[in-house]
Protein backbone atom coordinates (compact mmCIF):
# COMPACT_ATOMS: atom_id res chain seq x y z
CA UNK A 1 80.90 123.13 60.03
CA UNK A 2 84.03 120.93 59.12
CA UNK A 3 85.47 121.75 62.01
CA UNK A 4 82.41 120.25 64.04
CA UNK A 5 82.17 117.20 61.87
CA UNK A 6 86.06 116.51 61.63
CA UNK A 7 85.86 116.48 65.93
CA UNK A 8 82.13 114.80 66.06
CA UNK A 9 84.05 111.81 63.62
CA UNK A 10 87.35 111.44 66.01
CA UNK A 11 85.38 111.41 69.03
CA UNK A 12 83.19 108.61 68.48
CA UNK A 13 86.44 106.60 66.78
CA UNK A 14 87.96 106.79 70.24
CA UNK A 15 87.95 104.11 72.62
CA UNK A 16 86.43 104.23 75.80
CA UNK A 17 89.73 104.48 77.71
CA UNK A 18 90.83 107.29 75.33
CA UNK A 19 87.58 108.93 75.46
CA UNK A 20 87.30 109.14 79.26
CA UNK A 21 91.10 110.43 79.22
CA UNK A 22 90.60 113.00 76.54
CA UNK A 23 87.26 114.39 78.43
CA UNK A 24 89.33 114.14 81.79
CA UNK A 25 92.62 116.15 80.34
CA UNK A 26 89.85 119.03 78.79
CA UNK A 27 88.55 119.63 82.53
CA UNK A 28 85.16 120.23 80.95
CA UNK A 29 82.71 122.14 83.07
CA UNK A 30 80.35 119.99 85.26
CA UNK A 31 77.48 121.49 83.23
CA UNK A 32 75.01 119.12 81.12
CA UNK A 33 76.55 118.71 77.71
CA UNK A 34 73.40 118.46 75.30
CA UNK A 35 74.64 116.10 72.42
CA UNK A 36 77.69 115.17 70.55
CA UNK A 37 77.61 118.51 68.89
CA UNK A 38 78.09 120.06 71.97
CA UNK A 39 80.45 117.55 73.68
CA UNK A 40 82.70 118.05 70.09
CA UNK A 41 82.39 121.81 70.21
CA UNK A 42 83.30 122.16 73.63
CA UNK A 43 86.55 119.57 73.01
CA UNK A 44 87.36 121.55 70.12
CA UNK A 45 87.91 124.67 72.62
CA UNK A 46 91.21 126.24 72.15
CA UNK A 47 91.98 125.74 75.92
CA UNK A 48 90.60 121.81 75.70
CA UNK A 49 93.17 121.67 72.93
CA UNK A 50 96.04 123.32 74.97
CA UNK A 51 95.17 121.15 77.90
CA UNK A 52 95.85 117.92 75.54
CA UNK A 53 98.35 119.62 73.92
CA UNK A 54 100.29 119.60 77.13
CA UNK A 55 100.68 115.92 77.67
CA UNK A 56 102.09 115.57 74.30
CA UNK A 57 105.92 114.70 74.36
CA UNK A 58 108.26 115.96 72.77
CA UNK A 59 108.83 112.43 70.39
CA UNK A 60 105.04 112.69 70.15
CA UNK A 61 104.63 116.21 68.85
CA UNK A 62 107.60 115.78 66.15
CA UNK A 63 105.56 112.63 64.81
CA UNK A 64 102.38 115.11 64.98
CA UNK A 65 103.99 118.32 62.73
CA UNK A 66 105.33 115.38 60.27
CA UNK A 67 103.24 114.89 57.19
CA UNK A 68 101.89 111.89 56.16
CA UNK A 69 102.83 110.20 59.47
CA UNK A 70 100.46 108.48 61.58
CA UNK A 71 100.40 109.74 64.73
CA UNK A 72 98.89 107.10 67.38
CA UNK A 73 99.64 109.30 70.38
CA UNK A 74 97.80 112.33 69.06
CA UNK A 75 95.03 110.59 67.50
CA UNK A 76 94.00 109.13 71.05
CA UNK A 77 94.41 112.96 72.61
CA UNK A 78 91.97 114.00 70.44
CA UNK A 79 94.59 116.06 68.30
CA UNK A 80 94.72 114.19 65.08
CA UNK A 81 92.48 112.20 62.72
CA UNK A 82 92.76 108.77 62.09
CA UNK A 83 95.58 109.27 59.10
CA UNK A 84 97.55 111.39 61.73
CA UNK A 85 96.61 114.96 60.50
CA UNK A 86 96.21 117.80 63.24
CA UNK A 87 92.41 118.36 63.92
CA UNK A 88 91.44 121.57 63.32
CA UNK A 89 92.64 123.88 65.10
CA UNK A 90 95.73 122.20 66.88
CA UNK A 91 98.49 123.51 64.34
CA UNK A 92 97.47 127.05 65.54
CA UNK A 93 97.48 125.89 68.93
CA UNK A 94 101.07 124.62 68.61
CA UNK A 95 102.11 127.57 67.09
CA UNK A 96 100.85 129.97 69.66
CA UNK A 97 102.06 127.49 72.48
CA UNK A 98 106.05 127.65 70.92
CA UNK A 99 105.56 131.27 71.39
CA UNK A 100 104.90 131.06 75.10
CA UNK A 101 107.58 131.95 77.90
CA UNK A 102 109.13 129.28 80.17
CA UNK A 103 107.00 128.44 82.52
CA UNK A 104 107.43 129.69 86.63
CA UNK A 105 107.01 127.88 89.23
CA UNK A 106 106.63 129.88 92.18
CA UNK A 107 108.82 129.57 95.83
CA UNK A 108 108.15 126.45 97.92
CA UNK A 109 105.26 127.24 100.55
CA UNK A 110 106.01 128.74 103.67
CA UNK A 111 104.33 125.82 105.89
CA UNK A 112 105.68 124.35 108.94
CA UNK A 113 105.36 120.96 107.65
CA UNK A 114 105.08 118.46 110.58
CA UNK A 115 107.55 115.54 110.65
CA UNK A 116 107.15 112.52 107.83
CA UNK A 117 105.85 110.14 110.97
CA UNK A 118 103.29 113.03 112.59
CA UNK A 119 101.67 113.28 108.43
CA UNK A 120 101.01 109.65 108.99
CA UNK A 121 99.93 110.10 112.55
CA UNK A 122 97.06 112.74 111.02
CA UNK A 123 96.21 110.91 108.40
CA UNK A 124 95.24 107.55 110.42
CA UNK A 125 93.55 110.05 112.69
CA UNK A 126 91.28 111.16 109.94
CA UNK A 127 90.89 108.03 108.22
CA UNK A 128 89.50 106.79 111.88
CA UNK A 129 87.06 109.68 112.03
CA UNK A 130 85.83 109.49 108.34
CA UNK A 131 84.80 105.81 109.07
CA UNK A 132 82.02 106.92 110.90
CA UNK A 133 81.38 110.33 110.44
CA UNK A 134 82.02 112.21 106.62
CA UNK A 135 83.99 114.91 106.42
CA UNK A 136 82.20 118.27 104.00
CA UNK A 137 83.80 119.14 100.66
CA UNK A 138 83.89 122.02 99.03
CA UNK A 139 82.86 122.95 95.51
CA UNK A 140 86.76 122.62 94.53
CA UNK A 141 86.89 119.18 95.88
CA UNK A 142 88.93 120.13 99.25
CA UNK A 143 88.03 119.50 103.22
CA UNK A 144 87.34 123.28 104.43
CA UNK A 145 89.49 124.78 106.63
CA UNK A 146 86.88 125.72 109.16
CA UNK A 147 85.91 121.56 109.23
CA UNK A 148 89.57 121.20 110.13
CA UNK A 149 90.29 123.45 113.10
CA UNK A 150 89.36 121.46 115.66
CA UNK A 151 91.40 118.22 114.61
CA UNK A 152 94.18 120.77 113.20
CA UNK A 153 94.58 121.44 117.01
CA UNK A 154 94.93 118.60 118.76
CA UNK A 155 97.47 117.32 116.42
CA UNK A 156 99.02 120.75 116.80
CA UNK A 157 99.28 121.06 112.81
CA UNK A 158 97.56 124.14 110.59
CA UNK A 159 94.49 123.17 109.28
CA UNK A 160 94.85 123.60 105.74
CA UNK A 161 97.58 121.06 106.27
CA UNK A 162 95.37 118.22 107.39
CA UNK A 163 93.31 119.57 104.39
CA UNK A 164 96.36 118.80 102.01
CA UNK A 165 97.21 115.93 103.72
CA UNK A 166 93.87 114.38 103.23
CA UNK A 167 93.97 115.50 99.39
CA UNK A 168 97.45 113.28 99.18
CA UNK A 169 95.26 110.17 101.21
CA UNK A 170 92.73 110.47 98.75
CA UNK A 171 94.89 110.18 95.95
CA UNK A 172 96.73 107.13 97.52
CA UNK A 173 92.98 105.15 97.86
CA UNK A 174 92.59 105.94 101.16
CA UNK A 175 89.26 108.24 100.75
CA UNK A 176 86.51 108.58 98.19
CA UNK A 177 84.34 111.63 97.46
CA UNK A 178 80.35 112.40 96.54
CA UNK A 179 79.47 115.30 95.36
CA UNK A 180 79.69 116.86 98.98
CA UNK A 181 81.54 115.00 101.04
CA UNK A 182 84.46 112.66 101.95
CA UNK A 183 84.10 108.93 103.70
CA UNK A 184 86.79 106.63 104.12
CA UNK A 185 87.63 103.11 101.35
CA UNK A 186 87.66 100.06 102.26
CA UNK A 187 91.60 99.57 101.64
CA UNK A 188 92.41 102.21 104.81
CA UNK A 189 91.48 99.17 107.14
CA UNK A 190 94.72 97.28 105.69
CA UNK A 191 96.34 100.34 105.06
CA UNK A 192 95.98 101.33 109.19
CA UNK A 193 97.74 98.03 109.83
CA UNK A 194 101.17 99.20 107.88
CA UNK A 195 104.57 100.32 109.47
CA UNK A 196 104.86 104.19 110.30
CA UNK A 197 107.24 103.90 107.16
CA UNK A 198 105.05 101.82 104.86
CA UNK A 199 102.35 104.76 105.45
CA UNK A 200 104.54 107.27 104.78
CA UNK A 201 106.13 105.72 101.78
CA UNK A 202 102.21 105.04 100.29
CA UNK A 203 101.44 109.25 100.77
CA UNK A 204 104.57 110.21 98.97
CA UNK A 205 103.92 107.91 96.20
CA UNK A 206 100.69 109.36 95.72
CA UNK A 207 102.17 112.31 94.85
CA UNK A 208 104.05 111.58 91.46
CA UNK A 209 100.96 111.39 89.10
CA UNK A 210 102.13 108.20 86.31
CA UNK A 211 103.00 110.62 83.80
CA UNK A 212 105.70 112.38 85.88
CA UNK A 213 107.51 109.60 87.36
CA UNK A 214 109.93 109.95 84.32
CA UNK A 215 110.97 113.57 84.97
CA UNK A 216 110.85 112.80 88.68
CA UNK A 217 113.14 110.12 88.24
CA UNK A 218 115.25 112.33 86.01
CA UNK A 219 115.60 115.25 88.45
CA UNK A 220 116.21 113.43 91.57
CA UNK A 221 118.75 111.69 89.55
CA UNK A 222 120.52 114.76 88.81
CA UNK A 223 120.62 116.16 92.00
CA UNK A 224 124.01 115.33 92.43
CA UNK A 225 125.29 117.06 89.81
CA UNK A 226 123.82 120.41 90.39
CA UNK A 227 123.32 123.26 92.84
CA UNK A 228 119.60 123.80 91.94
CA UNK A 229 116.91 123.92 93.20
CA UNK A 230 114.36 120.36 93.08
CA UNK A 231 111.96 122.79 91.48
CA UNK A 232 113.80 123.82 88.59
CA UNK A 233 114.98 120.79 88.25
CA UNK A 234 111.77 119.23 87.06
CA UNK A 235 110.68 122.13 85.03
CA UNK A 236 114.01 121.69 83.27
CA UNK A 237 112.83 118.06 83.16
CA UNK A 238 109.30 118.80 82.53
CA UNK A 239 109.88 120.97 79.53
CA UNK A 240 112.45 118.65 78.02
CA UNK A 241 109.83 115.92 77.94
CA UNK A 242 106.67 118.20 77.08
CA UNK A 243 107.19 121.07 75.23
CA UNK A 244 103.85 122.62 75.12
CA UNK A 245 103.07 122.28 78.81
CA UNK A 246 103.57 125.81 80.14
CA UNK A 247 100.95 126.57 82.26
CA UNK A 248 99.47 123.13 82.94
CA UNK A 249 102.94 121.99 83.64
CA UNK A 250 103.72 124.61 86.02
CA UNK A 251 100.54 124.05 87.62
CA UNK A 252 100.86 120.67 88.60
CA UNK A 253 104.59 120.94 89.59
CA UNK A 254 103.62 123.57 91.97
CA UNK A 255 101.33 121.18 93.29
CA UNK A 256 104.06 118.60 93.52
CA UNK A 257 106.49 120.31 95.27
CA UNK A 258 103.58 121.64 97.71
CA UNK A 259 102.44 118.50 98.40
CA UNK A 260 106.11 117.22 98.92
CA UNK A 261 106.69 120.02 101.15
CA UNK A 262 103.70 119.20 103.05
CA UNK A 263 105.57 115.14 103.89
CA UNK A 264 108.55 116.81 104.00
CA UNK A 265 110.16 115.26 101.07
CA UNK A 266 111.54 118.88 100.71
CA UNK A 267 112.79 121.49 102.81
CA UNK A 268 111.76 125.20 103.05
CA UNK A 269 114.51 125.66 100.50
CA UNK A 270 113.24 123.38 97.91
CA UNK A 271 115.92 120.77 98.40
CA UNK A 272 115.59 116.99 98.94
CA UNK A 273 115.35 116.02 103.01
CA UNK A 274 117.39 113.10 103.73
CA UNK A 275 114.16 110.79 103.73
CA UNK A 276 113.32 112.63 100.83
CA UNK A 277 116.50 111.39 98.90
CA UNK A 278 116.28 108.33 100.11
CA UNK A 279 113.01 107.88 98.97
CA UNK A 280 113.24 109.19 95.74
CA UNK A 281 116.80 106.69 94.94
CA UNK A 282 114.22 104.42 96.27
CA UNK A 283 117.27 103.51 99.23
CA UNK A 284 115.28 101.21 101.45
CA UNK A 285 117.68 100.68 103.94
CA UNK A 286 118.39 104.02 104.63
CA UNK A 287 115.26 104.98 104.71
CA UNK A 288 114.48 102.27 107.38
CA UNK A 289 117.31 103.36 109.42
CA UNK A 290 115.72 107.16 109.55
CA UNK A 291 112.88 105.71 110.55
CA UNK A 292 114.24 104.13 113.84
CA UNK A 293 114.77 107.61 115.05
CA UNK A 294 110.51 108.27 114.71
CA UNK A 295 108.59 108.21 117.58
CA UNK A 296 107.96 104.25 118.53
CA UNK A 297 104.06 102.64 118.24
CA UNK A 298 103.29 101.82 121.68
CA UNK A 299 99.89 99.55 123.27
CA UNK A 300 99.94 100.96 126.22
CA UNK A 301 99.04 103.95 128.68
CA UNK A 302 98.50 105.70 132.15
CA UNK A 303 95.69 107.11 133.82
CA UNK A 304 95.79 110.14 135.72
CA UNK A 305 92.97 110.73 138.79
CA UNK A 306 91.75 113.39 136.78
CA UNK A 307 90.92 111.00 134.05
CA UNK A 308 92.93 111.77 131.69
CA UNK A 309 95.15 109.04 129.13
CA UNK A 310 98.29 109.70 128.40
CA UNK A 311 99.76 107.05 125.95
CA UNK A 312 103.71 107.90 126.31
CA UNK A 313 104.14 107.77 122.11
CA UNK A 314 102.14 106.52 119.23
CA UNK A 315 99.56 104.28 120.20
CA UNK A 316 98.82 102.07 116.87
CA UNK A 317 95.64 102.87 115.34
CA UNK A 318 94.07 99.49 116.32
CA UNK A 319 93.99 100.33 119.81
CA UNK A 320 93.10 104.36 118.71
CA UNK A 321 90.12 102.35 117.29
CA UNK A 322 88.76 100.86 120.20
CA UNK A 323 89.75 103.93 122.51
CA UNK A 324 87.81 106.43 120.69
CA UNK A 325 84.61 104.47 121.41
CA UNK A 326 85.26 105.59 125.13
CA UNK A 327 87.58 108.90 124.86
CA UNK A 328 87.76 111.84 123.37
CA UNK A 329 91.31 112.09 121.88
CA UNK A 330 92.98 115.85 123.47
CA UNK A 331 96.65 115.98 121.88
CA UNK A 332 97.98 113.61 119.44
CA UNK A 333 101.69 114.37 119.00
CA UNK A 334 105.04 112.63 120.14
CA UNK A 335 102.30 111.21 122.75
CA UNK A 336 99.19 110.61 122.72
CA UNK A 337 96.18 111.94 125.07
CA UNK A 338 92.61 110.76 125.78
CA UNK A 339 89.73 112.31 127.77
CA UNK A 340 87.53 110.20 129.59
CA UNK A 341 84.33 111.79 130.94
CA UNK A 342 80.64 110.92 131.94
CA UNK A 343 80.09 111.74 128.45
CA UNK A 344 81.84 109.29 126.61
CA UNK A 345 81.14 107.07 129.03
CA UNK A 346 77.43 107.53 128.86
CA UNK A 347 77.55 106.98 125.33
CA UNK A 348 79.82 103.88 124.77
CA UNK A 349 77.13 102.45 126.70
CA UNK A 350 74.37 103.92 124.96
CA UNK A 351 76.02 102.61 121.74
CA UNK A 352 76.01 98.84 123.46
CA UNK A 353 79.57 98.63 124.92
CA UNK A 354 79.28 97.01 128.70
CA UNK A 355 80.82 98.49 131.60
CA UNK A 356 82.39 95.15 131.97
CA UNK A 357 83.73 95.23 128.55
CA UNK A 358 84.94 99.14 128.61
CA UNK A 359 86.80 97.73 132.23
CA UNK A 360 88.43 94.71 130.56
CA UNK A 361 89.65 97.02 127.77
CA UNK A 362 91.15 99.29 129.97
CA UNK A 363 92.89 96.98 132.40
CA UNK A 364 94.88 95.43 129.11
CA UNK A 365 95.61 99.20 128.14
CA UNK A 366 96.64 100.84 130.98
CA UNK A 367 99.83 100.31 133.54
CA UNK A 368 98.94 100.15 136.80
CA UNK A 369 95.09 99.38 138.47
CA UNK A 370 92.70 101.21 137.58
CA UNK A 371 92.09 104.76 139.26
CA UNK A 372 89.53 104.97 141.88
CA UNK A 373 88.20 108.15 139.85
CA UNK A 374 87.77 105.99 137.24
CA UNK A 375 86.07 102.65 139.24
CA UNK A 376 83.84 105.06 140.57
CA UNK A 377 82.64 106.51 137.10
CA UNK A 378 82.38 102.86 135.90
CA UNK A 379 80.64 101.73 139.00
CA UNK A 380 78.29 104.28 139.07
CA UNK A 381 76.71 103.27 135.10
CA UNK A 382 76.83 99.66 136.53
CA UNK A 383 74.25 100.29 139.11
CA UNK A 384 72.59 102.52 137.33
CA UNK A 385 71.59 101.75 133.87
CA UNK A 386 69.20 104.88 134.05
CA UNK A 387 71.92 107.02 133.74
CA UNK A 388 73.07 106.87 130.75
CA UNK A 389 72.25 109.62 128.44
CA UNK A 390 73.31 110.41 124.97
CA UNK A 391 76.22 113.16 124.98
CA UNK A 392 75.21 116.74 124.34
CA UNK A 393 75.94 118.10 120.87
CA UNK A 394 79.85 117.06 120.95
CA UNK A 395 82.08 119.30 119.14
CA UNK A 396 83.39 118.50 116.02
CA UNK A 397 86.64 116.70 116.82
CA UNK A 398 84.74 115.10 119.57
CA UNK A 399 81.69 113.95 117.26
CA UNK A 400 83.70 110.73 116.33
CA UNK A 401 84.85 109.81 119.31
CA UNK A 402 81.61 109.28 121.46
CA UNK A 403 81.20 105.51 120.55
CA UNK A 404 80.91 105.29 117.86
CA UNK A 405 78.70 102.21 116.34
CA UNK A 406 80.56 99.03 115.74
CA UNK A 407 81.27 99.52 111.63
CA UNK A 408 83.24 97.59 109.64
CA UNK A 409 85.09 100.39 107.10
CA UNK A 410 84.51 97.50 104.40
CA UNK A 411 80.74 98.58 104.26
CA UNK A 412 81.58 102.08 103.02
CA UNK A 413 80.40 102.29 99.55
CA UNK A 414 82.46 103.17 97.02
CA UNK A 415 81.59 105.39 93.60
CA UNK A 416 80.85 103.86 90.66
CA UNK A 417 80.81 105.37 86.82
CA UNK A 418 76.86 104.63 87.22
CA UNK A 419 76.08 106.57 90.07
CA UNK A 420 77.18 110.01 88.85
CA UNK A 421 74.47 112.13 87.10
CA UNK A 422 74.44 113.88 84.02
CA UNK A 423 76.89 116.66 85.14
CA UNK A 424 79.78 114.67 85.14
CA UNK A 425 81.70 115.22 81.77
CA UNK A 426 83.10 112.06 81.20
CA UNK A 427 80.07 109.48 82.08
CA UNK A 428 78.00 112.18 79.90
CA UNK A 429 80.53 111.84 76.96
CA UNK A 430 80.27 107.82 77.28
CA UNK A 431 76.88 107.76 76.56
CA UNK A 432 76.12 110.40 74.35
CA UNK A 433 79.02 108.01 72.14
CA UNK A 434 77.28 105.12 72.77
CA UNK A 435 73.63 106.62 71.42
CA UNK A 436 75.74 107.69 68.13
CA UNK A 437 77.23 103.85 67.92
CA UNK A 438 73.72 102.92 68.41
CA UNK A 439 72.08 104.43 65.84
CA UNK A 440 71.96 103.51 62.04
CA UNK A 441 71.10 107.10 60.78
CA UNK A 442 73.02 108.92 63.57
CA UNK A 443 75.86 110.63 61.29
CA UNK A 444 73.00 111.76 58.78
CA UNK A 445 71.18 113.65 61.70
CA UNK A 446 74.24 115.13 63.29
CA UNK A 447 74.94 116.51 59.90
CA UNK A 448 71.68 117.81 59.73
CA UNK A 449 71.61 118.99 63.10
CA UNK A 450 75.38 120.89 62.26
CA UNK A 451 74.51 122.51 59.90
CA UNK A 452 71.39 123.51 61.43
CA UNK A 453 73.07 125.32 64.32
CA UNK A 454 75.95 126.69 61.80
CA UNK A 455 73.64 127.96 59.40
CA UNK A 456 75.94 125.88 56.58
CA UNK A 457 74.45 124.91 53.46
CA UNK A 458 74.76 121.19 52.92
CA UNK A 459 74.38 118.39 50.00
CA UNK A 460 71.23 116.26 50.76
CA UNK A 461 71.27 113.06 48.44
CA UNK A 462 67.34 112.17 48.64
CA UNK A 463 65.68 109.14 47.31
CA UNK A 464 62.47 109.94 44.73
CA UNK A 465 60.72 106.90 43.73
CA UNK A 466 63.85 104.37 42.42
CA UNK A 467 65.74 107.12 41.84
CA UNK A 468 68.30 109.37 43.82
CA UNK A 469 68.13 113.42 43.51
CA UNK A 470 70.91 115.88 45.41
CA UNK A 471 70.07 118.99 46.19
CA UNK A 472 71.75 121.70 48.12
CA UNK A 473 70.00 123.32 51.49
CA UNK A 474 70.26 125.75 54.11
CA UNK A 475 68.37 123.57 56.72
CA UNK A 476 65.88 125.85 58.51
CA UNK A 477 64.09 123.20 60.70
CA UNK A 478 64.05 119.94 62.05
CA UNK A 479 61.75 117.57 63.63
CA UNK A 480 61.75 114.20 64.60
CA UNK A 481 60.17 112.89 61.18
CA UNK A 482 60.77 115.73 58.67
CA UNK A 483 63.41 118.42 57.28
CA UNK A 484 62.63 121.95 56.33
CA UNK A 485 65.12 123.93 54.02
CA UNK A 486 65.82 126.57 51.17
CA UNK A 487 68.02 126.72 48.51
CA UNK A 488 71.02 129.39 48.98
CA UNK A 489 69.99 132.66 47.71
CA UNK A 490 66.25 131.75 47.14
CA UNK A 491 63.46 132.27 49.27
CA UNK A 492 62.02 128.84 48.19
CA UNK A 493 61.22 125.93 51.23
CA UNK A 494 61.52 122.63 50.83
CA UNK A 495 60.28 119.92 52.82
CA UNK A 496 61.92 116.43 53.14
CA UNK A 497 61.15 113.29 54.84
CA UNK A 498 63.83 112.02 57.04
CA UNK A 499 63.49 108.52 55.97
CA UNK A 500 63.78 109.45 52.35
CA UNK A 501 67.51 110.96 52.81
CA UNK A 502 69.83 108.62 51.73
CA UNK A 503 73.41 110.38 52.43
CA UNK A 504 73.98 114.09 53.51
CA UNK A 505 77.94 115.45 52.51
CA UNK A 506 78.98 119.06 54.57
CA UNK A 507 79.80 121.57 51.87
CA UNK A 508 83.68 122.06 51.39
CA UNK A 509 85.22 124.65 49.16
CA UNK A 510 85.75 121.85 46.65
CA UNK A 511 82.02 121.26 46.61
CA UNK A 512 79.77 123.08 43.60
CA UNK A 513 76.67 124.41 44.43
CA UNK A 514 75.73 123.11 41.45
CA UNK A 515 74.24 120.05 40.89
């Protein structure tokens, strides 16, 4: 029971920020937590503790294992009481942790990672589709594969790396999530108006949670003077600066170095790319001068009799905009191709886009007059309005392309602490504090209720009349008015009112039974 109480006492001393980290850093289960008994017990968990454990540093944990000394750092992960003692529990934790081997990171992925400027090229091609049409999400929080395929080809990159891609977006603002799927923020509008570089520079930076920067920092730093490899740099990094990490750590460098590999800040080798060094000794100007050698943005195009687009290089993502309202993009690599059809004709009409205006677009677009294939298409749903018919079950690359209604990405909503339910660990932990905070007699009943579920005797200080009696109790029932309870070792009940109770004290070893 001490162990309940001792976590149930820390928790609601947190703050709000520390709370919310120290529920976050536990990865509780998204199932209902019941009450601050069962948020405590479930922080309390040896692998909640490790998890906090982890994050410790190494200045930290000394200031932790040394007695007497207030430890602010582990009092705000949950890990120590107010006077800077280890919680229960955590000294065993440590101890078993020390014991642990080194932990491995395994070999970089075997991806062919597309070229830093064709990750941003995806990415704005994504961020253009999710502003009209949401992308699914899995129960782990990832874009299937099988949502991907379609995209994955005409960018001519493997699916589960437009998946990872988008993760590293979402991370850098660019995407928020509901429980089931993915729609694009408000800040990719300014975002799409960046330099291929700017982009690029935002993904990678997404990358390096806070916390790491410092080992990052340290390991590209010492790249110079070593032969290894980037990823045992950090671990040596990593472990120097959190001791107890382990697992965790080696966790989220592996997810590090994938994601790097994935922007190609790192080679198949594990070594730094040239952009990659230059980005991580944050060397502007030689990153800008890699960058010339990209393929260049280009506003313009040709049209082919067959109706087909063919942008000769990257055609900015304004223009990709307004293009996708009458084409269905076909191949977006070191240039860029459209589809017009009937189709997306028929519906950039049916979504109120004139002929007149779709012409005028095109004629600033496109080299050269425009194609008498194409004259003849447009003439045709001039004359006849009738004509125009909603496109057949597009596929799903195609779905976001068919004009799609004239949206302003600023009217996406965003998530909110309020709008989760009662799954979500840390909004439930907020309020479940806040009731205790609330309440004048809310330590008595969790007492109660502790000892209750523990089957713990406990010291019930009761007022009778002017006077005040203790009396010792296993507690055997509880309702919302009244207390029902025997003595240890005697058959006899007791009843109590739960106004009457004046203080209630857990039962140490210190404590005498008798009274």
């Amino acid at each position: 029971m001490s162990q309940t109480i001792a976590y149930s006492d820390a928790v609601v001393a947190l703050s709000d920020t520390d709370l919310d980290t120290v529920v976050s850093l536990s990865h509780l289960p998204r199932l209902r937590i019941a009450d601050l008994y069962d948020l405590s017990s479930r922080l309390a968990h040896p692998d909640a503790i490790d998890r906090r454990l982890a994050v410790l540093t190494d200045e930290d944990l000394r200031a932790l294992l040394a007695a007497d000394t207030p430890s602010a750092a582990a009092t705000a992960l949950l890990l120590a009481d107010g006077a800077g003692h280890p919680l229960p529990g955590v000294a065993d934790r440590i101890a078993a942790m020390r014991g642990l081997p080194r932990p491995e990171v395994s070999a970089i992925p075997a991806l062919d990672a597309p070229a830093p400027w064709h990750s941003v090229v995806a990415v704005q091609t994504v961020v253009l589709q999710a502003e009209n049409s949401s992308l699914p999400l899995t129960a782990t929080g990832h874009v299937p594969v099988s949502a991907l395929t379609d995209l994955g080809h005409i960018l001519d990159i493997e699916p589960s790396t437009v998946s990872a891609l988008i993760s590293i977006a979402t991370t850098a603002g660019l995407f928020h999530t509901d429980d089931d799927h993915i729609s694009a923020e408000a800040e990719a509008e300014s975002w799409l108006g960046l330099s291929l570089l700017d982009v690029w520079r935002t993904l990678a930076d997404a990358t390096v949670p806070k916390d790491l920067a410092p080992v990052v920092e340290q390991a590209v730093l010492h790249g110079a003077e070593t032969a290894q490899s980037m990823s045992d740099r950090l671990i040596d990094a990593a472990n120097t600066r959190w001791p107890l990490a382990h697992e965790h750590l080696a966790a989220r460098l592996q997810r590090l170095l994938h994601d790097w590999r994935v922007l190609a800040v790192i080679d198949a080798a594990g070594q730094l790319t040239d952009l990659g060094e230059a980005w991580g000794a944050h060397d502007d100007e030689r990153q800008q001068s890699l960058a010339e050698q990209w393929p260049a943005p280009t506003e313009y195009g040709y049209l082919y009799n067959h109706l087909e687009l063919l942008v000769p290089g990257l055609l900015t993502p304004q223009l990709a905009r307004q293009l996708r309202r009458i084409a269905t993009p076909t191949r977006l690599v070191e240039t860029h191709t459209y589809q017009i059809s009937e189709q997306t004709i028929a519906a950039a009409v049916g979504h109120g886009e004139s002929v007149g205006e779709i012409r005028d677009f095109l004629k600033t677009l496109l080299r050269g007059d425009l194609s008498q294939p194409l004259q003849y298409l447009l003439r045709s749903f001039a004359e006849s309005p009738q004509a125009v018919v909603s496109p057949s079950r597009p596929d799903t690359a195609a779905a976001s392309t068919h004009a799609a209604p004239r949206t302003s990405p600023s009217s996406t909503p965003s998530i909110t602490m309020e709008s989760t339910d009662d799954r979500d660990p840390v909004s439930r932990a907020r309020a479940l504090v806040g009731e205790f905070r609330d309440s004048p007699d809310a330590r008595i009943r969790l007492l109660l209720e502790t000892a209750l579920r523990e089957h713990a005797p406990i010291s019930i200080t009761v007022r009778v009349g002017d006077a005040l009696r203790t009396v010792v109790l296993e507690v055997i029932g509880m309702g919302a008015t009244r207390l029902r309870g025997r003595e240890p070792g005697a058959e006899i009940e007791r009843t109590l009112p739960l106004k009457a109770i004046a203080e209630v004290h857990p039962i140490t070893k210190e404590t005498s039974w008798d009274h």
